[in-house]
C-alpha atoms as a PDB file:
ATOM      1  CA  UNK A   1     201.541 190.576  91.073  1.00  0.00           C
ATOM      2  CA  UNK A   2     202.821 188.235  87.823  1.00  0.00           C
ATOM      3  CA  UNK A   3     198.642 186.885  88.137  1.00  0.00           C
ATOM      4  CA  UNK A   4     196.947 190.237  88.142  1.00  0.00           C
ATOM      5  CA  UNK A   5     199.090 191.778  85.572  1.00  0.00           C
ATOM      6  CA  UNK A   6     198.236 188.331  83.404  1.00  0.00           C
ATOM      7  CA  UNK A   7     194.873 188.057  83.921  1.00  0.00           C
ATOM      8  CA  UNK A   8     191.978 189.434  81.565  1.00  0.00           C
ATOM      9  CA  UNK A   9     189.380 189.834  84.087  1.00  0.00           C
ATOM     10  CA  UNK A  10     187.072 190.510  81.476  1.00  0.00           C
ATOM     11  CA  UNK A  11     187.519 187.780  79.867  1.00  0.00           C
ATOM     12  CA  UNK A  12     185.901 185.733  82.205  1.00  0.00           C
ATOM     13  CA  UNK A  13     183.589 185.250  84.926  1.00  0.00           C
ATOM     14  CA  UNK A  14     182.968 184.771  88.269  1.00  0.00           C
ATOM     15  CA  UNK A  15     181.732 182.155  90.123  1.00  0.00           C
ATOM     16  CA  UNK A  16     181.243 181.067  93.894  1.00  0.00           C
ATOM     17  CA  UNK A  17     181.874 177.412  95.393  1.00  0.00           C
ATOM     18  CA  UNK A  18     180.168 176.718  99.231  1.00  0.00           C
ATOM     19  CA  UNK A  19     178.720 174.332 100.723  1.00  0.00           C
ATOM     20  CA  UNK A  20     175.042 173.199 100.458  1.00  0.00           C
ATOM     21  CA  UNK A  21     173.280 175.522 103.032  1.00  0.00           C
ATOM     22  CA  UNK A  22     173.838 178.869 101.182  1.00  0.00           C
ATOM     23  CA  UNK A  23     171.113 181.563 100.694  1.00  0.00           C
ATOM     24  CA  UNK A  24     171.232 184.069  97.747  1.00  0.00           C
ATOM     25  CA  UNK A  25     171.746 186.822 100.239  1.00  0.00           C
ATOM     26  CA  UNK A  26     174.816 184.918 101.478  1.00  0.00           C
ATOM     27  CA  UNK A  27     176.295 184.715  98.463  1.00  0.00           C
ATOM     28  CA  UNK A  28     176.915 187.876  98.558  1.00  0.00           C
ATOM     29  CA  UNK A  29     178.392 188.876 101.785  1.00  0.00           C
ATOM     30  CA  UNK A  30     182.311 186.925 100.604  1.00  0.00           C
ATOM     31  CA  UNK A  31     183.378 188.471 104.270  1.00  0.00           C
ATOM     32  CA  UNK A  32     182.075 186.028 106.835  1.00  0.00           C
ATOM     33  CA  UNK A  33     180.949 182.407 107.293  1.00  0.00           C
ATOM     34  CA  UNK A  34     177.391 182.021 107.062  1.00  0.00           C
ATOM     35  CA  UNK A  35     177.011 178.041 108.806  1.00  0.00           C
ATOM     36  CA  UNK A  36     177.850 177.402 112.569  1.00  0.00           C
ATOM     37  CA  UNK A  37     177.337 174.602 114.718  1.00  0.00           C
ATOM     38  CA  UNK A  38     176.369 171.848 111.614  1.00  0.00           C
ATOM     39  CA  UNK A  39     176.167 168.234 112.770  1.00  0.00           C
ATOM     40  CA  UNK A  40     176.279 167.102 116.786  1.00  0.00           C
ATOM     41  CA  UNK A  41     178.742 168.227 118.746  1.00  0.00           C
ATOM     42  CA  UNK A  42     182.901 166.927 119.082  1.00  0.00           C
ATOM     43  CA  UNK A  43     184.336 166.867 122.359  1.00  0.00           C
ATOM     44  CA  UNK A  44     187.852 167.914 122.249  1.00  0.00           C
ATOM     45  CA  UNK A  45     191.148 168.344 124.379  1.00  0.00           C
ATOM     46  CA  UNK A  46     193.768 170.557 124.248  1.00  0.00           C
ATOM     47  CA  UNK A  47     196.291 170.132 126.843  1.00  0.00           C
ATOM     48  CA  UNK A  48     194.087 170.740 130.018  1.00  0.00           C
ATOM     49  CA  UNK A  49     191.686 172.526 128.142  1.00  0.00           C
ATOM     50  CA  UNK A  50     188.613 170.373 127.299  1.00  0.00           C
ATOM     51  CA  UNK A  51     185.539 171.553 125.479  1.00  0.00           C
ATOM     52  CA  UNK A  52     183.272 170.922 122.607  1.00  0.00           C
ATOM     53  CA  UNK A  53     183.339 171.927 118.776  1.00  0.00           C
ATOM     54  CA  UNK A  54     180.602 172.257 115.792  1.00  0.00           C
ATOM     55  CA  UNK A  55     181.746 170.822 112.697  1.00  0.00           C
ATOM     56  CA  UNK A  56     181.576 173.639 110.070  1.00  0.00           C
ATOM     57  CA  UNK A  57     180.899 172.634 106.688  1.00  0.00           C
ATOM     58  CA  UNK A  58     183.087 173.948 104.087  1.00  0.00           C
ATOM     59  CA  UNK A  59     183.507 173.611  99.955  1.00  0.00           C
ATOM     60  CA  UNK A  60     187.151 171.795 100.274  1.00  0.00           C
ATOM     61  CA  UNK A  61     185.755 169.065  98.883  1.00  0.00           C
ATOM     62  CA  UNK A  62     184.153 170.731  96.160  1.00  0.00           C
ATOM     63  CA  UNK A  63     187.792 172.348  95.172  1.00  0.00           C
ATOM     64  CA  UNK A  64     189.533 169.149  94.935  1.00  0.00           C
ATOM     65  CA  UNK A  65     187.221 167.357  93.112  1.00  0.00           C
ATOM     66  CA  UNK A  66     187.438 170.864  90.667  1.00  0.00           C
ATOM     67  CA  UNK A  67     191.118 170.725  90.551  1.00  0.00           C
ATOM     68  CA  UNK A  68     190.928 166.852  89.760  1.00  0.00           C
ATOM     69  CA  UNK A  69     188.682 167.529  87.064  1.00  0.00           C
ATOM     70  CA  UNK A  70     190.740 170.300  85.512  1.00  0.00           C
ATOM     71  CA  UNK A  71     194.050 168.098  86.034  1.00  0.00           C
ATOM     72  CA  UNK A  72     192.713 165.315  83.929  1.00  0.00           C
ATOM     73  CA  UNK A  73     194.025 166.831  80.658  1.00  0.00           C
ATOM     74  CA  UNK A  74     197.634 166.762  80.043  1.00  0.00           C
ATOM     75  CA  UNK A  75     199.912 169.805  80.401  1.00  0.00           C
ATOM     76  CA  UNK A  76     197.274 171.096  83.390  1.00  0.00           C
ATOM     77  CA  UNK A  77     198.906 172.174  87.077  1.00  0.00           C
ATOM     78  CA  UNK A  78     197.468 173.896  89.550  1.00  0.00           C
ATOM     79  CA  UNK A  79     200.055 175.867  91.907  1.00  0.00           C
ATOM     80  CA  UNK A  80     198.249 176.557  95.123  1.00  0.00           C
ATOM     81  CA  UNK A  81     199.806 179.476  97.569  1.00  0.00           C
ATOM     82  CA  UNK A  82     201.246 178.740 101.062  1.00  0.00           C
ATOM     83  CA  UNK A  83     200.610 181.617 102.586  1.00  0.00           C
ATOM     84  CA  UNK A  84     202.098 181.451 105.883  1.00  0.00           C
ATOM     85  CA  UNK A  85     205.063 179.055 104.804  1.00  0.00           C
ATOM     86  CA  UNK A  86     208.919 179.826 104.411  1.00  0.00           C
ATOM     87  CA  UNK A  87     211.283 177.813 102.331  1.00  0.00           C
ATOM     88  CA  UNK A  88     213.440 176.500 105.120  1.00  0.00           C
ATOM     89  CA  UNK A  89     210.478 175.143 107.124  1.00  0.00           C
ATOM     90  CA  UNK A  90     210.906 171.786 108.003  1.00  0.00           C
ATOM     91  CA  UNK A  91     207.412 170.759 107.931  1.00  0.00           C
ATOM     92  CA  UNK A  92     207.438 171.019 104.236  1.00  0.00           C
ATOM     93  CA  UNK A  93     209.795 168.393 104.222  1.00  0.00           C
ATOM     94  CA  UNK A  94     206.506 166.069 105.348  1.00  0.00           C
ATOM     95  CA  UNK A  95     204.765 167.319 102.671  1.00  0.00           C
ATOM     96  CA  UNK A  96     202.502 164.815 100.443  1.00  0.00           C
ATOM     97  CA  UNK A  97     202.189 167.282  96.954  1.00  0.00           C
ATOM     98  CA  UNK A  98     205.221 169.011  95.005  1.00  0.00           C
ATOM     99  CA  UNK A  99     206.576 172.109  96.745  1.00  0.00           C
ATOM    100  CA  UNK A 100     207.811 174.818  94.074  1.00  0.00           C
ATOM    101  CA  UNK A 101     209.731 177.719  95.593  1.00  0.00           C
ATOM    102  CA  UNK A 102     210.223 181.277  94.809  1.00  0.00           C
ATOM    103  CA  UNK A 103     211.844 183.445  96.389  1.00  0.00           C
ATOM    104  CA  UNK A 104     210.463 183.263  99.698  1.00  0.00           C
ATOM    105  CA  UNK A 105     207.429 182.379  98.675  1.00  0.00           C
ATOM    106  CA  UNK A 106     205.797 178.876  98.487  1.00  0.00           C
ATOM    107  CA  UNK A 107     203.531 176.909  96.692  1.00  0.00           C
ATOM    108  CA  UNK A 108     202.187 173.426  96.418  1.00  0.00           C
ATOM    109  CA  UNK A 109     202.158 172.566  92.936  1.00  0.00           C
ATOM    110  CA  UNK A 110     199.865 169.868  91.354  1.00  0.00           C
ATOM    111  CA  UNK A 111     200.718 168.259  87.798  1.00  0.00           C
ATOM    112  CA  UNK A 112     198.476 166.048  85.590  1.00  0.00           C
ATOM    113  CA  UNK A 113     199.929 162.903  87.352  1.00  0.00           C
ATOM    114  CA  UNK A 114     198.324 164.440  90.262  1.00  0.00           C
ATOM    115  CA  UNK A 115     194.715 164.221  89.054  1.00  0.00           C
ATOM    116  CA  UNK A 116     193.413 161.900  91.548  1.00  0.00           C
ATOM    117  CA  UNK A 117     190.858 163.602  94.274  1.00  0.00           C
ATOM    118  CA  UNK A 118     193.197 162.748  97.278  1.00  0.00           C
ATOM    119  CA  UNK A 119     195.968 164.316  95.677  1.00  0.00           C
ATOM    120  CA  UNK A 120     194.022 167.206  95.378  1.00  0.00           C
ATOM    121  CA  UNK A 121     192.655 167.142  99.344  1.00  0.00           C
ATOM    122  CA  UNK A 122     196.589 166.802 100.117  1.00  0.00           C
ATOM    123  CA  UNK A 123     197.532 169.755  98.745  1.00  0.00           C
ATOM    124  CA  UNK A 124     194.847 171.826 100.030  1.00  0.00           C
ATOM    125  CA  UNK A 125     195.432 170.894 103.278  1.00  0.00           C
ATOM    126  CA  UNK A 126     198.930 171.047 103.200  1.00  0.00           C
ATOM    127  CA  UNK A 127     198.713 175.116 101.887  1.00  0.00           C
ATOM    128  CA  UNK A 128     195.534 176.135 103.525  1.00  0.00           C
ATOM    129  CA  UNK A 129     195.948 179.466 105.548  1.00  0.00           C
ATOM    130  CA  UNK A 130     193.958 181.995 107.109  1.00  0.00           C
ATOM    131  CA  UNK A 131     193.516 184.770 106.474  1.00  0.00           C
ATOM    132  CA  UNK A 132     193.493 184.094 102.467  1.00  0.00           C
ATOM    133  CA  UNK A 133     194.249 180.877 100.343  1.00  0.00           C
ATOM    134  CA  UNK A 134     194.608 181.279  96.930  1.00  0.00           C
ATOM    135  CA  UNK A 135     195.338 179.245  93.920  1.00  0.00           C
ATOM    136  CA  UNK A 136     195.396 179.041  89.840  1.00  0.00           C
ATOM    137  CA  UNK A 137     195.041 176.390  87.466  1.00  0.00           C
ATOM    138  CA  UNK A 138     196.015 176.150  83.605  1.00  0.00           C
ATOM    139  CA  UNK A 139     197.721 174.356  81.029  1.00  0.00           C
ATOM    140  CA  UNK A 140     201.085 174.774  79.457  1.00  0.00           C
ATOM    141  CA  UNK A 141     203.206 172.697  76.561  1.00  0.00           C
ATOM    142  CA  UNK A 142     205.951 171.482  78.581  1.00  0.00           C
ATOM    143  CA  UNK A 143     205.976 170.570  82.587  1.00  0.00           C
ATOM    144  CA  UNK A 144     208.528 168.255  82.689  1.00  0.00           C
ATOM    145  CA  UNK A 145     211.028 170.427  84.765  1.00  0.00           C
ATOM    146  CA  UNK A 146     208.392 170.440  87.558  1.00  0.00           C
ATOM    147  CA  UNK A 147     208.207 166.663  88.339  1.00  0.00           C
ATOM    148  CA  UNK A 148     210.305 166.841  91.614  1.00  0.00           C
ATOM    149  CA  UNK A 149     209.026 166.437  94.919  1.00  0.00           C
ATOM    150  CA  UNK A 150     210.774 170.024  95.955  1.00  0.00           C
ATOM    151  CA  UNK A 151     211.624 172.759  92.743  1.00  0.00           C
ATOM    152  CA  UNK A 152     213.055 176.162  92.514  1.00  0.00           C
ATOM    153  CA  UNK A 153     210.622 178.428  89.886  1.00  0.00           C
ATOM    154  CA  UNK A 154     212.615 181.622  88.080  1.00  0.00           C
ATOM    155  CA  UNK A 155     210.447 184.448  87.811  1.00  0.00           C
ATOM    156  CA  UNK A 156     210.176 183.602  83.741  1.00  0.00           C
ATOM    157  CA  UNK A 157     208.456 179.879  84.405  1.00  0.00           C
ATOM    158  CA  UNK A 158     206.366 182.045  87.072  1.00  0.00           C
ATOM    159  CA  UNK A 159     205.777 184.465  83.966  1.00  0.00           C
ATOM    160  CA  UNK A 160     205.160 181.188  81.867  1.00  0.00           C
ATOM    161  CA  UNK A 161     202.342 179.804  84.147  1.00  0.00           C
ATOM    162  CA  UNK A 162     200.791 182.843  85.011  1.00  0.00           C
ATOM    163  CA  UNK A 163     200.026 183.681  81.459  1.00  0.00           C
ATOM    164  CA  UNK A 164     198.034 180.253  80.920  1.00  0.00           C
ATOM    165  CA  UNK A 165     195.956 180.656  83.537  1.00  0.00           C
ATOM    166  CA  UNK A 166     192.463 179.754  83.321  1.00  0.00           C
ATOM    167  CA  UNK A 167     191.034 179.412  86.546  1.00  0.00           C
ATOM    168  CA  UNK A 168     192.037 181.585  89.580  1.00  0.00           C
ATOM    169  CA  UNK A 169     190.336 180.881  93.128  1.00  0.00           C
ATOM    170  CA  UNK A 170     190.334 183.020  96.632  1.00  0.00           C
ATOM    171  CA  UNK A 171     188.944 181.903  99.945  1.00  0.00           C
ATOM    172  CA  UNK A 172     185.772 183.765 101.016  1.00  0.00           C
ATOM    173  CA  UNK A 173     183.505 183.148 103.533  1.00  0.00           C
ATOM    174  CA  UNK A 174     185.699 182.729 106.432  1.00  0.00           C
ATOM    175  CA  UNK A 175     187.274 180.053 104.974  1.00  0.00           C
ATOM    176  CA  UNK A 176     183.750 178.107 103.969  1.00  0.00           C
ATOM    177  CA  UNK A 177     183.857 178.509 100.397  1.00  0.00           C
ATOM    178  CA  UNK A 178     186.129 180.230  97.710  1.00  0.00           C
ATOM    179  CA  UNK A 179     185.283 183.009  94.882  1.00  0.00           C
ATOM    180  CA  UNK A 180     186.129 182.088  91.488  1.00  0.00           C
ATOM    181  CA  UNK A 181     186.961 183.276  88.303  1.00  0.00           C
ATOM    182  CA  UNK A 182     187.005 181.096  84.764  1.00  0.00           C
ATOM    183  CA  UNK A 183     188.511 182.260  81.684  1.00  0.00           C
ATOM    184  CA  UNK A 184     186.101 181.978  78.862  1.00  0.00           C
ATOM    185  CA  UNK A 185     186.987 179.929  76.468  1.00  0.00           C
ATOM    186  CA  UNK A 186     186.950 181.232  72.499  1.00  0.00           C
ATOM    187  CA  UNK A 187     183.793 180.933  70.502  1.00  0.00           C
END
């Protein structure tokens, strides 16, 4: 709620991020996936289930290396949303990137010291969820209360963030590729 009431969507503009393999048509339909079966076929088990999967390709790469490039400057983050996590789960405890907490909500929170690609993949990973994964990206003065591995956000630091925000990205096409939107920066 804190992003939408922040946000100027007018102010910027949209982009989309997929995979190579995209037609203009497809760009459009943001509800489905648009590339099965890519690349040979993996057998794989599952218990005493055995079969075969197609690799689909997907724009996860493309992210990090986005988020690395926009964490290169100091003062960036990036807090990506954990959809289908709770605080007390113990998985997060495994976790490789910076879990901020509010609420019940979770997030995986990247910091300027994060700015290399695999920190990036890490976190993506780690808060991917279906049906929607979202996450923002912008720049504030001070960041130093975040450097923990595991931190508790107030709803005014949630404020705080949300109001520098100049990226903002959704999953889309079944989970191949994610809608953005860029703030415009001032002339």
């Amino acid at each position: 709620m804190l992003l939408l009431e922040a946000l100027d969507l007018d102010n910027g503009d949209f982009a989309v991020l997929v995979a190579n393999g995209y037609s203009d048509k497809d760009l459009v339909e943001l509800e489905r996936g648009h590339l099965f079966g890519q690349g040979p076929p993996k057998p794989i088990s599952i218990g005493n289930v055995s079969g075969v999967a197609f690799l689909t390709p997907n724009a996860h790469a493309e992210l990090a290396n986005l988020l690395s490039q926009k964490l290169a400057a100091p003062g960036r983050y990036c807090l990506l949303e954990n959809y289908l996590a709770a605080p007390q789960d113990t998985v997060l405890q495994k976790a490789r990137s910076r879990i901020a907490v509010y609420e019940s909500d979770v997030y995986h929170l990247l910091l300027h010291s994060d700015s290399q690609k695999i920190s990036a993949e890490n976190a993506i990973r780690e808060a991917r969820s279906t049906p929607t994964f979202l996450g923002a990206s912008g720049q504030v003065a001070d960041l130093v209360q975040y450097q923990s591995k595991r931190i508790s956000l107030s709803l005014e630091g949630l404020r705080v963030l949300a109001t520098s925000i100049d990226l903002v990205f959704v999953s889309a096409y079944d989970g191949e590729g994610y809608l953005c939107w860029l703030k415009r920066k001032p002339l």
